[in-house]
C-alpha atoms as a PDB file:
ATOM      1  CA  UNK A   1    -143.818 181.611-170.568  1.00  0.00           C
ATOM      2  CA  UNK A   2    -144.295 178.267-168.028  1.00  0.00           C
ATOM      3  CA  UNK A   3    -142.366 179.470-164.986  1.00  0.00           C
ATOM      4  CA  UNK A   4    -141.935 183.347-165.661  1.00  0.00           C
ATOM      5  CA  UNK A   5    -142.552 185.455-162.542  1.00  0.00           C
ATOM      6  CA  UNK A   6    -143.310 188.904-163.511  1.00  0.00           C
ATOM      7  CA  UNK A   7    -143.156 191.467-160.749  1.00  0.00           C
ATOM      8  CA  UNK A   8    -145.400 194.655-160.968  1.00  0.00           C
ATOM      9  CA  UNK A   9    -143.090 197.842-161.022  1.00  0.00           C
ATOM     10  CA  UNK A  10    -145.619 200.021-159.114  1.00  0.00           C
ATOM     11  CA  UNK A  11    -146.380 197.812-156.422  1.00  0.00           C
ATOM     12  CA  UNK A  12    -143.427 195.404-156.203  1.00  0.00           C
ATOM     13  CA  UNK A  13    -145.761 192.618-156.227  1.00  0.00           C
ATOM     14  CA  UNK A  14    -146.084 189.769-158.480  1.00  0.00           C
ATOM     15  CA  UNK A  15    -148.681 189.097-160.880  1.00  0.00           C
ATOM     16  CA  UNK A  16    -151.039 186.575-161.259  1.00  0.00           C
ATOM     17  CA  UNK A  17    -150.584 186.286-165.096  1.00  0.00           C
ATOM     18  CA  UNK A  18    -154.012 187.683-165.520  1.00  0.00           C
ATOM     19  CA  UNK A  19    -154.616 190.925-167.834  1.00  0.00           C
ATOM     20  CA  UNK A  20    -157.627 192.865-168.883  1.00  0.00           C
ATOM     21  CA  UNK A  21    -157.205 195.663-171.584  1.00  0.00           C
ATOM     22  CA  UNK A  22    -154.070 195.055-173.047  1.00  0.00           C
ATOM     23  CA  UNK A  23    -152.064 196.672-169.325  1.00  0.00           C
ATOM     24  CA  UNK A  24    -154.668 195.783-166.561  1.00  0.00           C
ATOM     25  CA  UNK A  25    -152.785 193.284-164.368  1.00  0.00           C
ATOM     26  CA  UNK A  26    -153.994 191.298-161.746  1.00  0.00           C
ATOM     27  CA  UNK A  27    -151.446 190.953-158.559  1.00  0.00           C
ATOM     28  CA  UNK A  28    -150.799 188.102-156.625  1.00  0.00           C
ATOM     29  CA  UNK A  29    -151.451 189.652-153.232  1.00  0.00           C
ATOM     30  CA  UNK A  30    -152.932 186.845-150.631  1.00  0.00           C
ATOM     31  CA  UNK A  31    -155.078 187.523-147.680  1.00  0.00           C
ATOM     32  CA  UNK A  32    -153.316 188.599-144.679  1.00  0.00           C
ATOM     33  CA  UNK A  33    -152.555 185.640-142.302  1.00  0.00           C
ATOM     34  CA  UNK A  34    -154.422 187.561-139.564  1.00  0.00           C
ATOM     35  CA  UNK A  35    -158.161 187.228-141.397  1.00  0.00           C
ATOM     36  CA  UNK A  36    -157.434 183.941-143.051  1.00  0.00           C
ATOM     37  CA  UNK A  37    -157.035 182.746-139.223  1.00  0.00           C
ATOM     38  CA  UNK A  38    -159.814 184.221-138.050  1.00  0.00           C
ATOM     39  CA  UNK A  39    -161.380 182.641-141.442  1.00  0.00           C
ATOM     40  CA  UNK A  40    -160.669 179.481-140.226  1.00  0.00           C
ATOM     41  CA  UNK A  41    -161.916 180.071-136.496  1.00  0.00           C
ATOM     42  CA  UNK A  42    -164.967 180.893-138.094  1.00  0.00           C
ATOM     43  CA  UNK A  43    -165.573 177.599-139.001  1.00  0.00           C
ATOM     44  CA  UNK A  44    -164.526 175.902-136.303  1.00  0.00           C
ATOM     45  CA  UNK A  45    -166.522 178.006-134.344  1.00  0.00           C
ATOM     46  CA  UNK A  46    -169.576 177.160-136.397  1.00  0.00           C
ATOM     47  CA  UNK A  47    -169.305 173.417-136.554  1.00  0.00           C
ATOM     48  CA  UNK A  48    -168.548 173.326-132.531  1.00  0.00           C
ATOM     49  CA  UNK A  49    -171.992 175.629-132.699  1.00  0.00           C
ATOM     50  CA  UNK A  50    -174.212 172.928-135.143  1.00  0.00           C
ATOM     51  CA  UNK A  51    -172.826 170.456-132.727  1.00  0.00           C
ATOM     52  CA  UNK A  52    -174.082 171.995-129.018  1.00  0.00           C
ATOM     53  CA  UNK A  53    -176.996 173.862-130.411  1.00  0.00           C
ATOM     54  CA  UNK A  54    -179.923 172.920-132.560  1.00  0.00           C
ATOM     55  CA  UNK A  55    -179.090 174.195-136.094  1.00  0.00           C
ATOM     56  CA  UNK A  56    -179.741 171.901-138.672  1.00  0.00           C
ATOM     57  CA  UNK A  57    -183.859 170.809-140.612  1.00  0.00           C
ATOM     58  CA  UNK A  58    -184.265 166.930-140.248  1.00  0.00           C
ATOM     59  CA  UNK A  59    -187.551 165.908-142.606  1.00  0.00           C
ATOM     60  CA  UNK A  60    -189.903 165.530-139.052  1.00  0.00           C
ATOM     61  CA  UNK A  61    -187.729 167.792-136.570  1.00  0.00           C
ATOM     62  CA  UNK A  62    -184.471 169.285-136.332  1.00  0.00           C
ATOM     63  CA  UNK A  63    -181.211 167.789-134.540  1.00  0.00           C
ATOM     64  CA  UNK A  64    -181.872 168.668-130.710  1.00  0.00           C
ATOM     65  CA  UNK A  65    -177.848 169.435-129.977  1.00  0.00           C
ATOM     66  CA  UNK A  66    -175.745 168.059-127.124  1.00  0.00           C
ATOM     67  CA  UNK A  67    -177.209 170.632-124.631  1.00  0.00           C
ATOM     68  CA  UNK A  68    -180.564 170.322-125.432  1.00  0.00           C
ATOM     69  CA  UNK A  69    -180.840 174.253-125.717  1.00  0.00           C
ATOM     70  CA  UNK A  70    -184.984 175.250-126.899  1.00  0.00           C
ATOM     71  CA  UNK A  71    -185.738 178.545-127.512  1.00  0.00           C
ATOM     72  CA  UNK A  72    -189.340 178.271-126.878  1.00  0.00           C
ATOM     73  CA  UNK A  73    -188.408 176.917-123.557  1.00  0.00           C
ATOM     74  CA  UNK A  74    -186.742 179.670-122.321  1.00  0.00           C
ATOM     75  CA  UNK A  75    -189.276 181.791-123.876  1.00  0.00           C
ATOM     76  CA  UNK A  76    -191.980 180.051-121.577  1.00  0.00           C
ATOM     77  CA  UNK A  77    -189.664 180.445-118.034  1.00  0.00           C
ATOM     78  CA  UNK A  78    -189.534 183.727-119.175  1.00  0.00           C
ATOM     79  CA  UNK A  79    -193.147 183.947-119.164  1.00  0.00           C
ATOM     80  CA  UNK A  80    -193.565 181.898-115.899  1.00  0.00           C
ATOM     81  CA  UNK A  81    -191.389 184.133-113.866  1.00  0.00           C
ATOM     82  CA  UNK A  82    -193.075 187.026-115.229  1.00  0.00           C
ATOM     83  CA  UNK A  83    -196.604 185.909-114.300  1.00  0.00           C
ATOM     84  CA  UNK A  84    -194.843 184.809-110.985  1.00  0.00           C
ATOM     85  CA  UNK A  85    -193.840 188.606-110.393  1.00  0.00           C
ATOM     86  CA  UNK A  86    -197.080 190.133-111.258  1.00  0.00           C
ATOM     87  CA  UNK A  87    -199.065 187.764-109.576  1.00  0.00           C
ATOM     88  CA  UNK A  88    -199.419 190.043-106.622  1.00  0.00           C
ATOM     89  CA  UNK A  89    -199.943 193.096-108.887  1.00  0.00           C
ATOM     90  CA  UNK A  90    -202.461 190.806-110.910  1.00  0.00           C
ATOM     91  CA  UNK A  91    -204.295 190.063-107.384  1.00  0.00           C
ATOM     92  CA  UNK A  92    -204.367 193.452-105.987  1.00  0.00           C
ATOM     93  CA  UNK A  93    -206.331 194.871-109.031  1.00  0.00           C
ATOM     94  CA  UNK A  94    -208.687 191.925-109.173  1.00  0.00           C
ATOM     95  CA  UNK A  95    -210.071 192.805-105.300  1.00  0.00           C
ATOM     96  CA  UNK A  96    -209.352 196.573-105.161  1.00  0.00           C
ATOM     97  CA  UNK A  97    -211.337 199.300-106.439  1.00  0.00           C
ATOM     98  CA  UNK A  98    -210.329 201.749-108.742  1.00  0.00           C
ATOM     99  CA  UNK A  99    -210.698 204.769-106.181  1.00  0.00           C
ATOM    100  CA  UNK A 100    -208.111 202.141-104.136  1.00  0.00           C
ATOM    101  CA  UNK A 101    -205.957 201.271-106.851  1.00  0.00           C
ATOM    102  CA  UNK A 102    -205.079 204.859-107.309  1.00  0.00           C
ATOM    103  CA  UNK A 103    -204.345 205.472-103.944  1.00  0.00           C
ATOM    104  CA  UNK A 104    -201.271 203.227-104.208  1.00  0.00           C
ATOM    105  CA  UNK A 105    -198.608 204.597-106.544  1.00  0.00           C
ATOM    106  CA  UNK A 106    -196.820 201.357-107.012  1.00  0.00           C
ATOM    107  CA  UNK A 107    -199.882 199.526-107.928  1.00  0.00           C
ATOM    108  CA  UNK A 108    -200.977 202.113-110.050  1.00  0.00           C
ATOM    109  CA  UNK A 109    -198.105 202.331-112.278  1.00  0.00           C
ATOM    110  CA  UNK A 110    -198.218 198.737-112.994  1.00  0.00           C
ATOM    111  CA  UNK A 111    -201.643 199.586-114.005  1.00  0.00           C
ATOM    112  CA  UNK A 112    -201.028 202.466-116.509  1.00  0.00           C
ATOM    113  CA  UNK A 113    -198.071 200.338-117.484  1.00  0.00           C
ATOM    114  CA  UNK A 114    -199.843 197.360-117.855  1.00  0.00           C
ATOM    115  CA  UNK A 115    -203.147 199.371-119.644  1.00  0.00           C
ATOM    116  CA  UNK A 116    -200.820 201.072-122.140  1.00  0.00           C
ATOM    117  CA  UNK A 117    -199.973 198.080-123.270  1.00  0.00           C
ATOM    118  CA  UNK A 118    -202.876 196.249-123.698  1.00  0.00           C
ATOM    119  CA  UNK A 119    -204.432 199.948-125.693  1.00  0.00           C
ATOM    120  CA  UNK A 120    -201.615 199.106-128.162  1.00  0.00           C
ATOM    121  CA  UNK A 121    -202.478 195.486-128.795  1.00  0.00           C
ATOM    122  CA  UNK A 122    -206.119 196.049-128.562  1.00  0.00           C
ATOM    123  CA  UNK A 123    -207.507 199.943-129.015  1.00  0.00           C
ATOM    124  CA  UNK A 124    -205.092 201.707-130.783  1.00  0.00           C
ATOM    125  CA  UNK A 125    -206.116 200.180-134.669  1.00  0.00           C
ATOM    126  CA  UNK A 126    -209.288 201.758-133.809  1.00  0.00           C
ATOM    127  CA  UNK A 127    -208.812 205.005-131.412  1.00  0.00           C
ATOM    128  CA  UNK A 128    -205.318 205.897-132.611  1.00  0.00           C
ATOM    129  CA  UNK A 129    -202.107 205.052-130.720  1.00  0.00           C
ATOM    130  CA  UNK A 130    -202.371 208.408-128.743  1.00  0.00           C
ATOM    131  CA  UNK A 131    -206.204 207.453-128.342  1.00  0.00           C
ATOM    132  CA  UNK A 132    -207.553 211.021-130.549  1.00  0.00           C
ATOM    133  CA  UNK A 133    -209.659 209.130-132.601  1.00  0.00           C
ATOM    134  CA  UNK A 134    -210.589 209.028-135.827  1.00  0.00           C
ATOM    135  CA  UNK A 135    -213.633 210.128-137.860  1.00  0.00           C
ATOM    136  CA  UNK A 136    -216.255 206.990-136.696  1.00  0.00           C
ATOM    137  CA  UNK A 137    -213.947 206.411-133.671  1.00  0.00           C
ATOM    138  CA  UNK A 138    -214.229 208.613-130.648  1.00  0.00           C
ATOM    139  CA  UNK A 139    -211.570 210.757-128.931  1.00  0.00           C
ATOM    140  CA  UNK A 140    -210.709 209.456-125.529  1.00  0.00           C
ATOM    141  CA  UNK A 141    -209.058 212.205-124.078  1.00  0.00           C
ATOM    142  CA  UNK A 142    -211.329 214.656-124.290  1.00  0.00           C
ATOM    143  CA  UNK A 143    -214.639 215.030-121.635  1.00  0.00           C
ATOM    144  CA  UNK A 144    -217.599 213.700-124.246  1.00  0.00           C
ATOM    145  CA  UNK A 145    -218.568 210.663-123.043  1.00  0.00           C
ATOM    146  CA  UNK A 146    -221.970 209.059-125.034  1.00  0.00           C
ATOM    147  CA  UNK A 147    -222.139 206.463-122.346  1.00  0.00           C
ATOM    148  CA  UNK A 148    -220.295 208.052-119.189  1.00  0.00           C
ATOM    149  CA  UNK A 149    -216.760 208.798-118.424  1.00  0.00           C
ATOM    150  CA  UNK A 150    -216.307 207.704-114.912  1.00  0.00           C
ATOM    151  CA  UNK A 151    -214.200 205.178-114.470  1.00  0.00           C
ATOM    152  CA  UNK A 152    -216.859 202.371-114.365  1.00  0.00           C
ATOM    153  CA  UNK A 153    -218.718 203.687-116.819  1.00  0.00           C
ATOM    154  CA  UNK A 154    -215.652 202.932-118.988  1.00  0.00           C
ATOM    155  CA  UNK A 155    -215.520 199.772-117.826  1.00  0.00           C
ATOM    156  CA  UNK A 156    -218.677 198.545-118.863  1.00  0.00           C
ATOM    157  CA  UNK A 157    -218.674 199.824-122.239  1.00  0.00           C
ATOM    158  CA  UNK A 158    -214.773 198.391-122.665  1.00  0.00           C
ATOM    159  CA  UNK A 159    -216.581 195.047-121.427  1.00  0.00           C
ATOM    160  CA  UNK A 160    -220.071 195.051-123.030  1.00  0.00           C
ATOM    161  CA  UNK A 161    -219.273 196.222-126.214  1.00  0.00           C
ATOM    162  CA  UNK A 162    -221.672 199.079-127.995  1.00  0.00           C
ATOM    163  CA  UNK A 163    -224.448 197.430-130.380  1.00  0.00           C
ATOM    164  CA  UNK A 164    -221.876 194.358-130.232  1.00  0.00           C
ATOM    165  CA  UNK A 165    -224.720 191.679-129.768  1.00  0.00           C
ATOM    166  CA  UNK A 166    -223.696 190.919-125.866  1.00  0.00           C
ATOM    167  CA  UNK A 167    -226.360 190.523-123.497  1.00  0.00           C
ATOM    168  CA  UNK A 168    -225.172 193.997-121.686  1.00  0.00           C
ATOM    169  CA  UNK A 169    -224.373 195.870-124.512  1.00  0.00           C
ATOM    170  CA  UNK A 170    -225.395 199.628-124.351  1.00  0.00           C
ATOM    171  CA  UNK A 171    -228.015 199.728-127.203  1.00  0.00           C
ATOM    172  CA  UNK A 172    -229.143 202.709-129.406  1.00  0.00           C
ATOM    173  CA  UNK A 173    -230.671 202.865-132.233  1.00  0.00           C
ATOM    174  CA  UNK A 174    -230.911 206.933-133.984  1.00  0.00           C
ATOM    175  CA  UNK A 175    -233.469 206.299-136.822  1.00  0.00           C
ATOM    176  CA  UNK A 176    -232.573 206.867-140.575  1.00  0.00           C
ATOM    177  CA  UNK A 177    -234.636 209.481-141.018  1.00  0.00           C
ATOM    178  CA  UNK A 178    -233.781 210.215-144.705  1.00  0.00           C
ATOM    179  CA  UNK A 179    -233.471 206.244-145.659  1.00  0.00           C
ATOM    180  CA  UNK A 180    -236.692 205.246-144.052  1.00  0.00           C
ATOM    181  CA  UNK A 181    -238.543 208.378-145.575  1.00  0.00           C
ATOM    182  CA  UNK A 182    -239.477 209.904-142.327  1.00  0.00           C
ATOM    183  CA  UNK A 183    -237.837 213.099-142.973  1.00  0.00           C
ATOM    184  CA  UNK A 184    -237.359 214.722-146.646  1.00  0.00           C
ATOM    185  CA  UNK A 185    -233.990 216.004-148.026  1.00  0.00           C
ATOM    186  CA  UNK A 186    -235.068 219.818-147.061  1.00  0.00           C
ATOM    187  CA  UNK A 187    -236.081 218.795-143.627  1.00  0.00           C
ATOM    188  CA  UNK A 188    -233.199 217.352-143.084  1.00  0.00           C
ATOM    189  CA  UNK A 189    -231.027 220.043-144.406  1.00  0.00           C
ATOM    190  CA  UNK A 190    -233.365 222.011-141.885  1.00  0.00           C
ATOM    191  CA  UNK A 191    -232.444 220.216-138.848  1.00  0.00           C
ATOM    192  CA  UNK A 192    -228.632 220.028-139.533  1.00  0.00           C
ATOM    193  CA  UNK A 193    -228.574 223.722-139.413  1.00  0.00           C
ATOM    194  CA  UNK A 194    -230.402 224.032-136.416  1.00  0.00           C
ATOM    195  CA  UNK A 195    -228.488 221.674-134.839  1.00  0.00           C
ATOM    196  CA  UNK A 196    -225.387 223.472-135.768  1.00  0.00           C
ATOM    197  CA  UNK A 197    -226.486 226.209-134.733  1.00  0.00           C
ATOM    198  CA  UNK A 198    -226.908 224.654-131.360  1.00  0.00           C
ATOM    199  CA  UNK A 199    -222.748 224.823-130.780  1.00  0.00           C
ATOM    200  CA  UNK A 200    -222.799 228.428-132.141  1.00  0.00           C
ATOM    201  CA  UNK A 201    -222.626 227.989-136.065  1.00  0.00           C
ATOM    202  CA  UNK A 202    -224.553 230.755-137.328  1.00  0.00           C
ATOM    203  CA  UNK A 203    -226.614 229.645-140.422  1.00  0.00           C
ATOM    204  CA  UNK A 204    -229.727 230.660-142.267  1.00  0.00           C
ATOM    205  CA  UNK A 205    -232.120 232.148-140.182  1.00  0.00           C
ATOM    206  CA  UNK A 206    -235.428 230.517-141.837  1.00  0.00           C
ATOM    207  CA  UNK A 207    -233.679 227.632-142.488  1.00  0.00           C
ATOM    208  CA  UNK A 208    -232.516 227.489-138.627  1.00  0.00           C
ATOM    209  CA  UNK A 209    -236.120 227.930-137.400  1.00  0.00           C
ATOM    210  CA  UNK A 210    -237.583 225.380-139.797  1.00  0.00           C
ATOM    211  CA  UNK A 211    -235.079 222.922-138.280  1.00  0.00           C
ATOM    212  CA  UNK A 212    -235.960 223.663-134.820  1.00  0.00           C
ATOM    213  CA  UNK A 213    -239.449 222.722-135.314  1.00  0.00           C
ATOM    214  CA  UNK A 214    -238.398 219.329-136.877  1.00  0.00           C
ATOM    215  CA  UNK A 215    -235.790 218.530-133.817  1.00  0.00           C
ATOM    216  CA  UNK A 216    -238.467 219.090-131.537  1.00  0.00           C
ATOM    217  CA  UNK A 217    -240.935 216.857-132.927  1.00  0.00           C
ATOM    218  CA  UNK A 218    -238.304 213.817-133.511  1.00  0.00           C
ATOM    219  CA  UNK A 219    -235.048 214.679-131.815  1.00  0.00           C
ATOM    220  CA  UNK A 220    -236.060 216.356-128.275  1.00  0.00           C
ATOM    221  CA  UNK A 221    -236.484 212.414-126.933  1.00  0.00           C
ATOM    222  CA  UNK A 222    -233.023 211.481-126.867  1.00  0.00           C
ATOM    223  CA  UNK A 223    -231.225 213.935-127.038  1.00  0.00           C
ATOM    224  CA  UNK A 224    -233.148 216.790-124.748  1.00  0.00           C
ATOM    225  CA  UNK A 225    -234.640 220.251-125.239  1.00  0.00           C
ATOM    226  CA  UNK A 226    -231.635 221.780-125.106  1.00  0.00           C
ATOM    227  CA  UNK A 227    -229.780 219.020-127.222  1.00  0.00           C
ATOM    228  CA  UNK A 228    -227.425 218.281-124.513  1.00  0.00           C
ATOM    229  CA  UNK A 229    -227.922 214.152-124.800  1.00  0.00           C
ATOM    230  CA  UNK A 230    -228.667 211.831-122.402  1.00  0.00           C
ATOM    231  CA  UNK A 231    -225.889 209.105-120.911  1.00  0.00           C
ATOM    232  CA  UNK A 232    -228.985 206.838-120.447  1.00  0.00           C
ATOM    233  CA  UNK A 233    -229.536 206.742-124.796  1.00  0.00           C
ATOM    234  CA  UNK A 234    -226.091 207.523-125.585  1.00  0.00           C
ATOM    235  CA  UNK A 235    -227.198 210.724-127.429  1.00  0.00           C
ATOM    236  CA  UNK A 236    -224.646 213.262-128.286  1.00  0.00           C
ATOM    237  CA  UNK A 237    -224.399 216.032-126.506  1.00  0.00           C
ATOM    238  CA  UNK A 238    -225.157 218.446-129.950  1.00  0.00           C
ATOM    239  CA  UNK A 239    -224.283 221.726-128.135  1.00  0.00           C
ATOM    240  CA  UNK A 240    -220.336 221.455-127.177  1.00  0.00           C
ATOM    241  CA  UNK A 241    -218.824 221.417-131.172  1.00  0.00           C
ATOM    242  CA  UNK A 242    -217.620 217.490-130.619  1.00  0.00           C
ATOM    243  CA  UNK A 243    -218.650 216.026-133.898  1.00  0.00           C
ATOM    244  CA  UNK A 244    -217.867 211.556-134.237  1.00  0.00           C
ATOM    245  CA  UNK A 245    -218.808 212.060-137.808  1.00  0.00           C
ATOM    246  CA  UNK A 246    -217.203 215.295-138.464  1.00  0.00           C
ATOM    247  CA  UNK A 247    -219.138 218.593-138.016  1.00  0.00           C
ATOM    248  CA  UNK A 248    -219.768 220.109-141.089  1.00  0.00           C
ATOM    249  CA  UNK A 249    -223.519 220.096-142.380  1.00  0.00           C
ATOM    250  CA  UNK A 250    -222.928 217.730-144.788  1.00  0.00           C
ATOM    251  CA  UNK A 251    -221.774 215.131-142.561  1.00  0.00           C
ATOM    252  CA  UNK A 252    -224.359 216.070-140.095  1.00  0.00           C
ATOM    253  CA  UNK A 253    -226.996 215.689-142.641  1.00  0.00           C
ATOM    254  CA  UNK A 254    -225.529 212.336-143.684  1.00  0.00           C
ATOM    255  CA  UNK A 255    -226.356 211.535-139.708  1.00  0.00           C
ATOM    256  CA  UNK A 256    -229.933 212.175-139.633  1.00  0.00           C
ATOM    257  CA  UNK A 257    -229.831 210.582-143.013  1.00  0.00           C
ATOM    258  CA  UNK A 258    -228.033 207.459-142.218  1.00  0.00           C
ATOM    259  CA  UNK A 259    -228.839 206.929-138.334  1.00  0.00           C
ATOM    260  CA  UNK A 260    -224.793 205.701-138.671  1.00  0.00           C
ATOM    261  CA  UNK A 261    -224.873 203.250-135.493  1.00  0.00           C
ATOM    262  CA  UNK A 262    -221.049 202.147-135.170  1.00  0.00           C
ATOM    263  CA  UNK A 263    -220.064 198.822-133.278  1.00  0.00           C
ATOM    264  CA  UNK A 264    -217.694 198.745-130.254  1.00  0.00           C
ATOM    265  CA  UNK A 265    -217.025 194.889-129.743  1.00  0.00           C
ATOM    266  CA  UNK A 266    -217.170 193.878-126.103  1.00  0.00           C
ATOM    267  CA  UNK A 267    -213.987 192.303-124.988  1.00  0.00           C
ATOM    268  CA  UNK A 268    -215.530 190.405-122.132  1.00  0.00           C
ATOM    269  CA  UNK A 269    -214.563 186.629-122.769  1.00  0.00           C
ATOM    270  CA  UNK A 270    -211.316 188.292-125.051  1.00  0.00           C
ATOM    271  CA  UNK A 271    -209.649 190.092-122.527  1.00  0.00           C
ATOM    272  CA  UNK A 272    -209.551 188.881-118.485  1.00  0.00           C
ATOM    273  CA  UNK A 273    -211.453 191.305-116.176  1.00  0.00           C
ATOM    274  CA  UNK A 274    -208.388 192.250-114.723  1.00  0.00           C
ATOM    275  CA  UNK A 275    -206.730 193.284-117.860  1.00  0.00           C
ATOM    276  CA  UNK A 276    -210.288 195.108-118.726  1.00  0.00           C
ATOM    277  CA  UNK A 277    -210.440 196.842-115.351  1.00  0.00           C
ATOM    278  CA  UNK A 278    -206.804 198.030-115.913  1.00  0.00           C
ATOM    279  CA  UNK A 279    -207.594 199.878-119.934  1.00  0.00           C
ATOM    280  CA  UNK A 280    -210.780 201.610-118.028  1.00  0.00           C
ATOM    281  CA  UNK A 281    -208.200 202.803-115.427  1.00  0.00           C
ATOM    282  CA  UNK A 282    -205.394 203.800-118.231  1.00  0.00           C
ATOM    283  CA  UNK A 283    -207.936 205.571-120.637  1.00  0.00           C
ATOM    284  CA  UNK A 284    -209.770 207.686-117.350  1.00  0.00           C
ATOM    285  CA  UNK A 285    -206.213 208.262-116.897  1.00  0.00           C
ATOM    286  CA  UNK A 286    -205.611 209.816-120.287  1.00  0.00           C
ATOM    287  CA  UNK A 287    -206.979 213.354-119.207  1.00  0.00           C
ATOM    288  CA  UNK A 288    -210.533 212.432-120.577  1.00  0.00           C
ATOM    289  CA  UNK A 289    -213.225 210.992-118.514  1.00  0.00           C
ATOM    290  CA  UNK A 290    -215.534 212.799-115.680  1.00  0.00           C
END
């Protein structure tokens, strides 16, 4: 009926009129006056907000606001003033050597600081965030080093690249022995088992002997008589149990198969030299490096 109030006998409060299976009723309980006000400051606030602040698309912009507030502006004095504070940091690296850079524990900091972060943007898809490596991708924190591990040494490889196609790029080439037919299958089966046996893997004797004879005609070159490598060719050092590939025969076989050859790009012209002296610094750092 038009007019009828009906007052809910539980609650005390009246209905809305509204049922839902046959004794569901809906009660006519409004908002408490406390939210609907902040409700409505809310929206005050918000239309104050599209008024000072950029906030709404135009078809070629956006409206600019009373204050003229830009994001990307204050992104860029952020920037500035950073630069400005690191500028001496930024200098002192640029005409100090590395034995003098870590002689100064402010400067240093900044510099394993600084390194760490440019690993992460740069190194880490490749070496691992904690720089361990990954099969293909050399360990930095341990002591094998194909092209040196002093500080320099670093350096120049994070600069030149490995087979990268700069000028300076350390170069080596291991020949595919199995690809290019200059070795057959059971030779090289041979010579991964003597070569494993180098780090102390026992294996078939015959087959161990056979290999040695192989290694020393082709292998002895580059990597020496005692299959220690040479820093000068970037050969392995096949005697310590560090395996790039992995070090079971099979991937050793695949090795002298294959020749492998991976690419380390040279971030000269990507990455300023201060930024690359400062990632030699943080990965010698890392407990690697000789």
């Amino acid at each position: 009926m038009a007019g009828h109030k009906e007052v809910d006998a539980v609650t005390g409060v009246e209905t809305t009129g509204h049922v839902w299976d046959g004794d569901l009723k809906e009660l006519n309980k409004p908002l408490p006056k406390w939210w609907l006000y902040v409700l409505y400051a809310t929206i005050v606030w918000s239309i104050g907000y599209w008024v000072v602040y950029p906030a709404w698309p135009l078809v070629d912009g956006y409206t600019r606001g009373m204050i003229g507030y830009s994001q990307r502006n204050e992104v860029t004095k952020d920037i500035v003033a950073a630069k400005e504070a690191q500028a001496k940091f930024v200098a002192a690296i640029a005409e100090r050597t590395p034995a003098e850079i870590e002689k100064d524990s402010d400067l240093m900091e900044f510099v394993l600081r600084g390194g760490a972060t440019q690993f992460g943007n740069n190194c880490a898809p490749c070496h691992g965030r904690g720089a361990q490596g990954f099969k293909g991708y050399p360990n930095l924190n341990d002591d094998d080093w194909l092209w040196g591990g002093s500080i320099e040494a670093i350096e120049q490889t994070i600069r030149n690249g490995i087979r990268s196609g700069h000028a300076d790029s350390h170069e080596s080439a291991m020949p595919r022995f199995g690809i290019d037919q200059i070795l057959t299958p059971a030779q090289i089966s041979d010579t991964a088992a003597f070569v494993l046996s180098l780090s102390g893997t026992s294996g078939d004797a015959a087959a161990i002997e056979r290999g040695k004879v192989v290694f020393e005609e082709q292998c002895v070159a580059c990597h020496g008589p005692e299959g220690k490598g040479t820093v000068e060719m970037g050969a392995p050092n096949l005697t310590d149990g560090i395996w790039l590939y992995g070090g079971q025969k099979a991937d050793i076989e695949e090795t002298i198969r294959t020749g492998r050859g991976g690419v380390m790009p040279a971030w000269a012209g990507k990455l300023d030299p201060v930024t690359i002296k400062m990632l030699a610094i943080y990965v010698h750092a890392l407990g690697g490096g000789q």
